[in-house]
C-alpha atoms as a PDB file:
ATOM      1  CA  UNK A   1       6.708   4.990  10.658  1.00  0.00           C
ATOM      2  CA  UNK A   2      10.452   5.407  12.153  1.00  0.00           C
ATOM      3  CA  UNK A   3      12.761   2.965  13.162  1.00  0.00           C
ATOM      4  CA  UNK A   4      11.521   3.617  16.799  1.00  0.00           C
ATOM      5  CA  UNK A   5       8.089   1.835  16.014  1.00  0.00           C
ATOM      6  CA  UNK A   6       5.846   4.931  15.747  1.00  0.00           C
ATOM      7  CA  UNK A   7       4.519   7.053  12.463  1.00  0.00           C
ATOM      8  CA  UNK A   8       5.894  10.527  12.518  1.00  0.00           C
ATOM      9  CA  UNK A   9       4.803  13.748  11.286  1.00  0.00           C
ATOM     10  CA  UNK A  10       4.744  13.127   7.806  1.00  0.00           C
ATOM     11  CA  UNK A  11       3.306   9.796   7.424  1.00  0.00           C
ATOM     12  CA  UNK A  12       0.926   9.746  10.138  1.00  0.00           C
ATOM     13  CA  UNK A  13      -2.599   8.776   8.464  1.00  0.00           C
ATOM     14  CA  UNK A  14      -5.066  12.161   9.126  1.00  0.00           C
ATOM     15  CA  UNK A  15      -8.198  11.038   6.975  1.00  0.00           C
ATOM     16  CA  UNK A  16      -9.649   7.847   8.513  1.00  0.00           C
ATOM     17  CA  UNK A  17      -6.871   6.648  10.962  1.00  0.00           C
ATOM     18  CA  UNK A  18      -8.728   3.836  11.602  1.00  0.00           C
ATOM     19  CA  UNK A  19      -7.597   2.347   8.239  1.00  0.00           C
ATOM     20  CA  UNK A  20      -3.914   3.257   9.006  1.00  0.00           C
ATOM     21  CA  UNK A  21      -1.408   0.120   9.701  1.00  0.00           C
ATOM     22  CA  UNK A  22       2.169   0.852  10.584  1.00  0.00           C
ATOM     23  CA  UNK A  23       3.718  -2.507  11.246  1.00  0.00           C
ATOM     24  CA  UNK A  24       7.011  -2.762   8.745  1.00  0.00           C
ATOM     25  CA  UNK A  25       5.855  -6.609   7.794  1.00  0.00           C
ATOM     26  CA  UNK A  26       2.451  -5.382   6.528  1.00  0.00           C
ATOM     27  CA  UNK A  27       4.484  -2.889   4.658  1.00  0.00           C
ATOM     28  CA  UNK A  28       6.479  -5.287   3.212  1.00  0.00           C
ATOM     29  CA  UNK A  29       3.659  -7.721   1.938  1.00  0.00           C
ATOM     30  CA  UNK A  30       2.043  -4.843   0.247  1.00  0.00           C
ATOM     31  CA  UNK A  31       5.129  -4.049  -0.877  1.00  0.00           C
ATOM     32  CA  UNK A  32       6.385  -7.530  -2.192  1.00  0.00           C
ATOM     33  CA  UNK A  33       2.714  -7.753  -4.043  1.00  0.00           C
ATOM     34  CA  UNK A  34       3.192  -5.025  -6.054  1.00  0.00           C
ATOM     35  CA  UNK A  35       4.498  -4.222  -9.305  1.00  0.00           C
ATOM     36  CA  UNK A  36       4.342  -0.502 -10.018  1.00  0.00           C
ATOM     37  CA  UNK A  37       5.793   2.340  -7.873  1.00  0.00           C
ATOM     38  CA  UNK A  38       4.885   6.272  -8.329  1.00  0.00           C
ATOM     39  CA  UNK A  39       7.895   8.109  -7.448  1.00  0.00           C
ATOM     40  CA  UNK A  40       7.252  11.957  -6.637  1.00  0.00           C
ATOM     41  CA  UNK A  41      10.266  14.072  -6.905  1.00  0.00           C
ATOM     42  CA  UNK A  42      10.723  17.950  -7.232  1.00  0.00           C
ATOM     43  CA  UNK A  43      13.365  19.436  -9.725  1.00  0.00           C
ATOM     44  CA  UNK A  44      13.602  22.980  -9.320  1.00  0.00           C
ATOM     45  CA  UNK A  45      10.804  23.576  -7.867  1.00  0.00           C
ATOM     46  CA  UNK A  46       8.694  21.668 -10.673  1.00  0.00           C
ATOM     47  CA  UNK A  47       7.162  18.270  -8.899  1.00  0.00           C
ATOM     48  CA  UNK A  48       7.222  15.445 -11.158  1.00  0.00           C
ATOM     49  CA  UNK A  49       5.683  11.618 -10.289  1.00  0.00           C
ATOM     50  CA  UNK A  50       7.111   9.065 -12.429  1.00  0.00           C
ATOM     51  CA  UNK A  51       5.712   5.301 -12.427  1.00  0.00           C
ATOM     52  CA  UNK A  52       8.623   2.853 -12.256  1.00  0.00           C
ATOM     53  CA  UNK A  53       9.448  -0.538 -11.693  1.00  0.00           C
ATOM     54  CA  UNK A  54      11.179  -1.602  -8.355  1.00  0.00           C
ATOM     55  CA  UNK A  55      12.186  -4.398  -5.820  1.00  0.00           C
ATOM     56  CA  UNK A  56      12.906  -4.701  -1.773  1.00  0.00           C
ATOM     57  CA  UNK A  57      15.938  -6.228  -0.495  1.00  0.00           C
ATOM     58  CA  UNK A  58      15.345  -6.447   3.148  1.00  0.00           C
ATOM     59  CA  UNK A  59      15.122  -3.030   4.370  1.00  0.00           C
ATOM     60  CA  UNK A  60      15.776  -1.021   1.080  1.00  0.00           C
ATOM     61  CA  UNK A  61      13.764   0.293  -1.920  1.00  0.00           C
ATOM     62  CA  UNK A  62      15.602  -0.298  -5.586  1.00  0.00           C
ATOM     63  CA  UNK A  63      14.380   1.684  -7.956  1.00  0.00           C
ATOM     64  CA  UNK A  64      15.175   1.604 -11.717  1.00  0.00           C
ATOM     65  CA  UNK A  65      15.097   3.662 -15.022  1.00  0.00           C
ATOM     66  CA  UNK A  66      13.308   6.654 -15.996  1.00  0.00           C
ATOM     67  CA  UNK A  67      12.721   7.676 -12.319  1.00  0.00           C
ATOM     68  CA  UNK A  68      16.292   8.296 -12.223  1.00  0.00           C
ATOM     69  CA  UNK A  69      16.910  10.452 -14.986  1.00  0.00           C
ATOM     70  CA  UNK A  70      15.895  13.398 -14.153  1.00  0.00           C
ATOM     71  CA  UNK A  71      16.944  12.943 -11.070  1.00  0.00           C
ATOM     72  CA  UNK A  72      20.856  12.763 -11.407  1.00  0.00           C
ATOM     73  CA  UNK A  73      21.547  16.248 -11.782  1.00  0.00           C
ATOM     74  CA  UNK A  74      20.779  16.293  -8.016  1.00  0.00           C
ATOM     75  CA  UNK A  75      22.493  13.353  -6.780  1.00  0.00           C
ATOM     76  CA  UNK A  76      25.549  14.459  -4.673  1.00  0.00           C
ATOM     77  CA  UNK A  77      22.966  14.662  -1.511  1.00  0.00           C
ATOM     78  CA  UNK A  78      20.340  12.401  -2.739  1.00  0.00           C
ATOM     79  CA  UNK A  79      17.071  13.270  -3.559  1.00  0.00           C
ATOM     80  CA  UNK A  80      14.316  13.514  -1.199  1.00  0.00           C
ATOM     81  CA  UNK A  81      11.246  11.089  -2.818  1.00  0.00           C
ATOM     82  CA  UNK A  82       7.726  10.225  -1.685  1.00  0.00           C
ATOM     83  CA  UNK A  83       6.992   6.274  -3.210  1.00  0.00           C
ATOM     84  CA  UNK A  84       3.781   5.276  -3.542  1.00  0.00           C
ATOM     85  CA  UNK A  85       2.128   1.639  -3.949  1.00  0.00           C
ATOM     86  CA  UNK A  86      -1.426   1.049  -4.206  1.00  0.00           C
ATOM     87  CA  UNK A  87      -3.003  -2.318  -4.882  1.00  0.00           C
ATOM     88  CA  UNK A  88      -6.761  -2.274  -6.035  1.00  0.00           C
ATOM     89  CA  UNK A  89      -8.569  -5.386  -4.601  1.00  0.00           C
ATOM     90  CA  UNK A  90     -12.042  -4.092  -5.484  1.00  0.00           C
ATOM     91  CA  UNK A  91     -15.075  -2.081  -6.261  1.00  0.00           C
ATOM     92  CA  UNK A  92     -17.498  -1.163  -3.235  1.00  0.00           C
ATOM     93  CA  UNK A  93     -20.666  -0.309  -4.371  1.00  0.00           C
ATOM     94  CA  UNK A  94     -22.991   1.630  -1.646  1.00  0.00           C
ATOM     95  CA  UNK A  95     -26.348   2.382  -2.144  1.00  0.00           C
ATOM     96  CA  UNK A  96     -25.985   6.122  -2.186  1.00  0.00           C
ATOM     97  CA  UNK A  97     -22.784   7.634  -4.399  1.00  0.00           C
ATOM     98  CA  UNK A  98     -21.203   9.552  -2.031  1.00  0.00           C
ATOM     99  CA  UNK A  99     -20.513   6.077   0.174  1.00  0.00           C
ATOM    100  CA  UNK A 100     -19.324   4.408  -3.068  1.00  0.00           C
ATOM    101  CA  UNK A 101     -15.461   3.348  -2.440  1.00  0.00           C
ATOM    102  CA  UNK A 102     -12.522   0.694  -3.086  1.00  0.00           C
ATOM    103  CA  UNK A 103     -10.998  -2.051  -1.187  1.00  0.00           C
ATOM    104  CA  UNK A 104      -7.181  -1.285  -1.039  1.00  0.00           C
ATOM    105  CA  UNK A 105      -3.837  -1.852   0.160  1.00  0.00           C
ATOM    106  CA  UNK A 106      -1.486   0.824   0.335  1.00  0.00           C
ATOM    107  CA  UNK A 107       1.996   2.099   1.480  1.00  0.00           C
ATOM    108  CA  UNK A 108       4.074   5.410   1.176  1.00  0.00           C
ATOM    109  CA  UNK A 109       7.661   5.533   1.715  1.00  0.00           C
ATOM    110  CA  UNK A 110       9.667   8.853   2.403  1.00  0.00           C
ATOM    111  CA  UNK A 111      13.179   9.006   1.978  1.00  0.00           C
ATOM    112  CA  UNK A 112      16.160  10.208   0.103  1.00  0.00           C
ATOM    113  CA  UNK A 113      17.168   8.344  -2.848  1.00  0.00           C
ATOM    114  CA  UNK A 114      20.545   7.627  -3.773  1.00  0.00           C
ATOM    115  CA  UNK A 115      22.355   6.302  -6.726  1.00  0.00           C
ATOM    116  CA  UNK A 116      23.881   3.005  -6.384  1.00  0.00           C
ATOM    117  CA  UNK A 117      27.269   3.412  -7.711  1.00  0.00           C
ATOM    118  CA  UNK A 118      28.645   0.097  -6.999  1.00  0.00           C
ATOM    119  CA  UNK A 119      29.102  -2.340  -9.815  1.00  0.00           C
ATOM    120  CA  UNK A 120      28.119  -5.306  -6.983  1.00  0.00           C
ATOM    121  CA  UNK A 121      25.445  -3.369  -5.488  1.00  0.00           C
ATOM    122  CA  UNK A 122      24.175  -2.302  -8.880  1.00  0.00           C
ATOM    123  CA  UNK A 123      24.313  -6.246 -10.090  1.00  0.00           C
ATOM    124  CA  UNK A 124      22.401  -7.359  -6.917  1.00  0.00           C
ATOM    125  CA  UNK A 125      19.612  -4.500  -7.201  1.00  0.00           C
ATOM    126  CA  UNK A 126      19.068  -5.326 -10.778  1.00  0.00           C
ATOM    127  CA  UNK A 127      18.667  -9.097  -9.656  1.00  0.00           C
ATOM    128  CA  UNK A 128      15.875  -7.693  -7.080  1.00  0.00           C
ATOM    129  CA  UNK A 129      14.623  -6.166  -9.614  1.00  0.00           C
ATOM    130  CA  UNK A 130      13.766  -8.820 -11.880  1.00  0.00           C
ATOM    131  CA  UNK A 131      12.774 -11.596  -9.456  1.00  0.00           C
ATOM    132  CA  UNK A 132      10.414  -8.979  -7.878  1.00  0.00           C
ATOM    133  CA  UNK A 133       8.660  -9.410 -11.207  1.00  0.00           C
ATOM    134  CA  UNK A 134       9.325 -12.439 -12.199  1.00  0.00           C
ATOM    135  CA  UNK A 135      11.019 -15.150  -9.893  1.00  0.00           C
ATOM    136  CA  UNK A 136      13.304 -17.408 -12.041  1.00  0.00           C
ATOM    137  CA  UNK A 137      14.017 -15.335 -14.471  1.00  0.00           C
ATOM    138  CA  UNK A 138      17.098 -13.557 -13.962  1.00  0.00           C
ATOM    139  CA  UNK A 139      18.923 -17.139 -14.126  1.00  0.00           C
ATOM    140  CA  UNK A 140      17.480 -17.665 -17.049  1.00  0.00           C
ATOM    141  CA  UNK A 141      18.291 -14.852 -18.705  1.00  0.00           C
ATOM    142  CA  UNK A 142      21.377 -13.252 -20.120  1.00  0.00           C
ATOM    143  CA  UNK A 143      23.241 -11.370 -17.440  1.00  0.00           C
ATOM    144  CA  UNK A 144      23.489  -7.703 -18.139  1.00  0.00           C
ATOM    145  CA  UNK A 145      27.482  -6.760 -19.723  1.00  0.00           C
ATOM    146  CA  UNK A 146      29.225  -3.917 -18.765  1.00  0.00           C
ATOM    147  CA  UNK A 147      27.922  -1.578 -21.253  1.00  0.00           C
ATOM    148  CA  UNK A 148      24.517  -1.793 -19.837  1.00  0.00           C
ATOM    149  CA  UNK A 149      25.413  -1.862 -16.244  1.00  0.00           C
ATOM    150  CA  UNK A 150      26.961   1.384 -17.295  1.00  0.00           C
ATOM    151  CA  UNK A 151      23.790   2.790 -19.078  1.00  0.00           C
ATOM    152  CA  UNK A 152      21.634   1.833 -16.233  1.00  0.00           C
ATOM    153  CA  UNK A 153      20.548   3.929 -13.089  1.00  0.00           C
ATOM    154  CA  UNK A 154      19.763   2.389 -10.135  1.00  0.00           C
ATOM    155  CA  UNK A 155      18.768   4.025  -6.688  1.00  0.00           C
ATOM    156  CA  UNK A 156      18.428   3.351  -3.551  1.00  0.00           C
ATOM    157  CA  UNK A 157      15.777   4.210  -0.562  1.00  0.00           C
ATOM    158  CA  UNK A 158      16.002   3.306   2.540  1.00  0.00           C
ATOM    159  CA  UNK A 159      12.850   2.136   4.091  1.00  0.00           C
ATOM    160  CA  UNK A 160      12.990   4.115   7.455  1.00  0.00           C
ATOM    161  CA  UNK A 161       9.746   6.589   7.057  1.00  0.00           C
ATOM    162  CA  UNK A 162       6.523   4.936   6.278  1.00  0.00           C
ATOM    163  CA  UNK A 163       3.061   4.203   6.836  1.00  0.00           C
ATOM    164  CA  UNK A 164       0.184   1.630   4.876  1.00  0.00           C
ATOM    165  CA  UNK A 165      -3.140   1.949   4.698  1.00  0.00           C
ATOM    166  CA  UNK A 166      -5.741  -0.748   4.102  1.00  0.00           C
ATOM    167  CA  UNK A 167      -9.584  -0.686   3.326  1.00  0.00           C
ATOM    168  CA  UNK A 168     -11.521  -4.169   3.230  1.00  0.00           C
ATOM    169  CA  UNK A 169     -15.593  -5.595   3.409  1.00  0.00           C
ATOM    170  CA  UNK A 170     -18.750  -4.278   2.479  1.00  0.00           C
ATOM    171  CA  UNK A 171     -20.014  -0.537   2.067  1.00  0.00           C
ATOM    172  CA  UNK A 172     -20.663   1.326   4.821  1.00  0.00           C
ATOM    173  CA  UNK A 173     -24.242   3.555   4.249  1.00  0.00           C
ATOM    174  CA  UNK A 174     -26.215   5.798   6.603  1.00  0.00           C
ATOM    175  CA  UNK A 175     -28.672   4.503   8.247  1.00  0.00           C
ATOM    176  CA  UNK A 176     -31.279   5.467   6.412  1.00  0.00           C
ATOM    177  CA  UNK A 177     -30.147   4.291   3.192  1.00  0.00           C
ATOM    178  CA  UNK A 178     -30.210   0.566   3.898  1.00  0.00           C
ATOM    179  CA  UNK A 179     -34.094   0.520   2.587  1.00  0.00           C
ATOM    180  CA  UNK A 180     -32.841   2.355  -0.873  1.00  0.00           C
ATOM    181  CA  UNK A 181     -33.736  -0.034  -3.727  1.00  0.00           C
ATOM    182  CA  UNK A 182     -30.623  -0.889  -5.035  1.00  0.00           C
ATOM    183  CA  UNK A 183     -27.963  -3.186  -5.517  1.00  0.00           C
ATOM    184  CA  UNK A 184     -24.652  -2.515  -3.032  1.00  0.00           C
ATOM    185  CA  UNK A 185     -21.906  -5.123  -2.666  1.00  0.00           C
ATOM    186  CA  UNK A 186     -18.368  -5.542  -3.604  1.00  0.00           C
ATOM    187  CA  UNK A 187     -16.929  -6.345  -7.129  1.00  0.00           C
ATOM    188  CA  UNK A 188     -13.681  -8.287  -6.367  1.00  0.00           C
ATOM    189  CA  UNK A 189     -10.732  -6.992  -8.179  1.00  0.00           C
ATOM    190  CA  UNK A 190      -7.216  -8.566  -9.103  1.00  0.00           C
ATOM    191  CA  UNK A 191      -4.276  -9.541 -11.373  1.00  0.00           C
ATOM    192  CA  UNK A 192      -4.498 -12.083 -13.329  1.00  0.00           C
ATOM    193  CA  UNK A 193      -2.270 -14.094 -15.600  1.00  0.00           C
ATOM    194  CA  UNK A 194      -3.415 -15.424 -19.001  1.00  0.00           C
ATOM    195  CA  UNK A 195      -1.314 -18.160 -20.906  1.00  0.00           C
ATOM    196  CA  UNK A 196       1.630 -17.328 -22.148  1.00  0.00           C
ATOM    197  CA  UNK A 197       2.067 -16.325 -25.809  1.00  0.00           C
ATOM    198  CA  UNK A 198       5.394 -17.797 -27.737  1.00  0.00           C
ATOM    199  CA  UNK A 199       7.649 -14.824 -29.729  1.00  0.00           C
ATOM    200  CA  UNK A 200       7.316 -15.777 -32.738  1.00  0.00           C
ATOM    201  CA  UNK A 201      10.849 -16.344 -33.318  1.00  0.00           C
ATOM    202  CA  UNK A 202      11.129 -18.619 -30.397  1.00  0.00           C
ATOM    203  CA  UNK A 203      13.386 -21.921 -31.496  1.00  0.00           C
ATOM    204  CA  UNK A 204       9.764 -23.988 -31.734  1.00  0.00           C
ATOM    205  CA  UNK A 205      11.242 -26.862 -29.446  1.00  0.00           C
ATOM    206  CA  UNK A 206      12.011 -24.120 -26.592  1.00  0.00           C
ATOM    207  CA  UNK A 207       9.133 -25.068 -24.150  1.00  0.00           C
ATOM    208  CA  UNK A 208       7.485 -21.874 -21.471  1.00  0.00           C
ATOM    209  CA  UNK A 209       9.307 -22.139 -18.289  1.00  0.00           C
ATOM    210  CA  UNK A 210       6.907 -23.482 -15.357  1.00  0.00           C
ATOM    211  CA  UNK A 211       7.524 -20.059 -14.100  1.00  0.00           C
ATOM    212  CA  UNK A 212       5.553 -18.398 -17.126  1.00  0.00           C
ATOM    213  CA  UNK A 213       3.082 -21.104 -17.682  1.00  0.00           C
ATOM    214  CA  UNK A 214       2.236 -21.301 -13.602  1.00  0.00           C
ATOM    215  CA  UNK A 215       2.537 -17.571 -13.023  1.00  0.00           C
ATOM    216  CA  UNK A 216       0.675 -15.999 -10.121  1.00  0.00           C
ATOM    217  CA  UNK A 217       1.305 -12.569  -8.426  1.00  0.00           C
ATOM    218  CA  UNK A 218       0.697 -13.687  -4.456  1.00  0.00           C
ATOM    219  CA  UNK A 219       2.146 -16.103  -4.897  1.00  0.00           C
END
């Protein structure tokens, strides 16, 4: 998708377009949802997809950590990146293999990435960040000092180029499958939390936050 309300080139969906959704607030839900970002880059000619952690602030991708590292030496122009996030919802079991798929949600961003240089910016992204993962947290947390602003890499990606794609329901067979003796449905996938487990040098009068003990991902 462009900022003119139509896919382009690159992120037009080929295979099955009928599962293709380019509306930017479907985008972000996926988005929002998710924890895990794959991050392909290309240093000297050697592509390299890194999983990272990340965050949305309106219409911008933070990225965090080891995605940036080996990135830096190319930073003066930024560094064109293809993100990835996929999120599983389930299993859908056909009655002949080759119709055998998954319910999904995904998205793809393209874009350059650029390092976030200032301290304010930096501070903010980390924020978005953490409450991606975890909201509450950050303010209950201590703040990150100077040294590891400093030792932290943060970029940026615009999110101008993109596209989602999004499979749901039952299997699909041929038509003369349907009389095959088997079992074909869908095996519901998702995320979730179990109760939270104290470190065990947790003061034992410190009690788990209601956003740990009440923790769910769509929500």
């Amino acid at each position: 998708m462009s900022e003119t309300g139509l896919p382009t080139a690159r992120t037009r969906v080929v295979r099955e377009p009928d599962r293709a959704v380019y509306d930017r607030e479907t985008v972000y839900r996926i988005l929002d949802e998710g924890f895990l970002c794959h991050v392909g880059f290309t240093v000297d000619g050697q592509p390299f997809v890194i999983p990272t952690s990340y965050g949305r602030k309106e219409a911008n991708l933070y990225i965090h950590g080891s995605a940036a590292s080996r990135m830096l030496r190319q930073m003066k122009e930024g560094v064109p990146v293809c993100i990835t996030v996929t999120l599983l919802d389930g299993l859908v079991l056909a009655r002949s293999v080759f119709n055998h798929s998954m319910n999904y949600r995904s998205v793809i961003v393209l874009g350059k990435a650029t390092l976030v240089d200032d301290p304010e910016e930096k501070l903010v992204a980390l924020r978005v960040l953490s409450e991606h993962i975890l909201r509450g947290r950050w303010d209950d947390s201590r703040q990150p000092n100077e040294r590891e602003l400093k030792a932290t890499s943060v970029l940026r990606v615009p999110i101008e180029e993109y596209s989602a794609k999004v499979r749901s329901g039952p299997p699909i067979d041929d038509a003369e499958d349907y009389s095959f003796p088997t079992w074909a449905g869908v095996i519901p996938l998702e995320i979730k939390a179990g109760s939270p487990i104290n470190d065990p040098q947790l003061d034992p009068n410190r009690s788990v936050p209601g956003y740990a003990r009440n923790y769910n991902r769509r929500s």
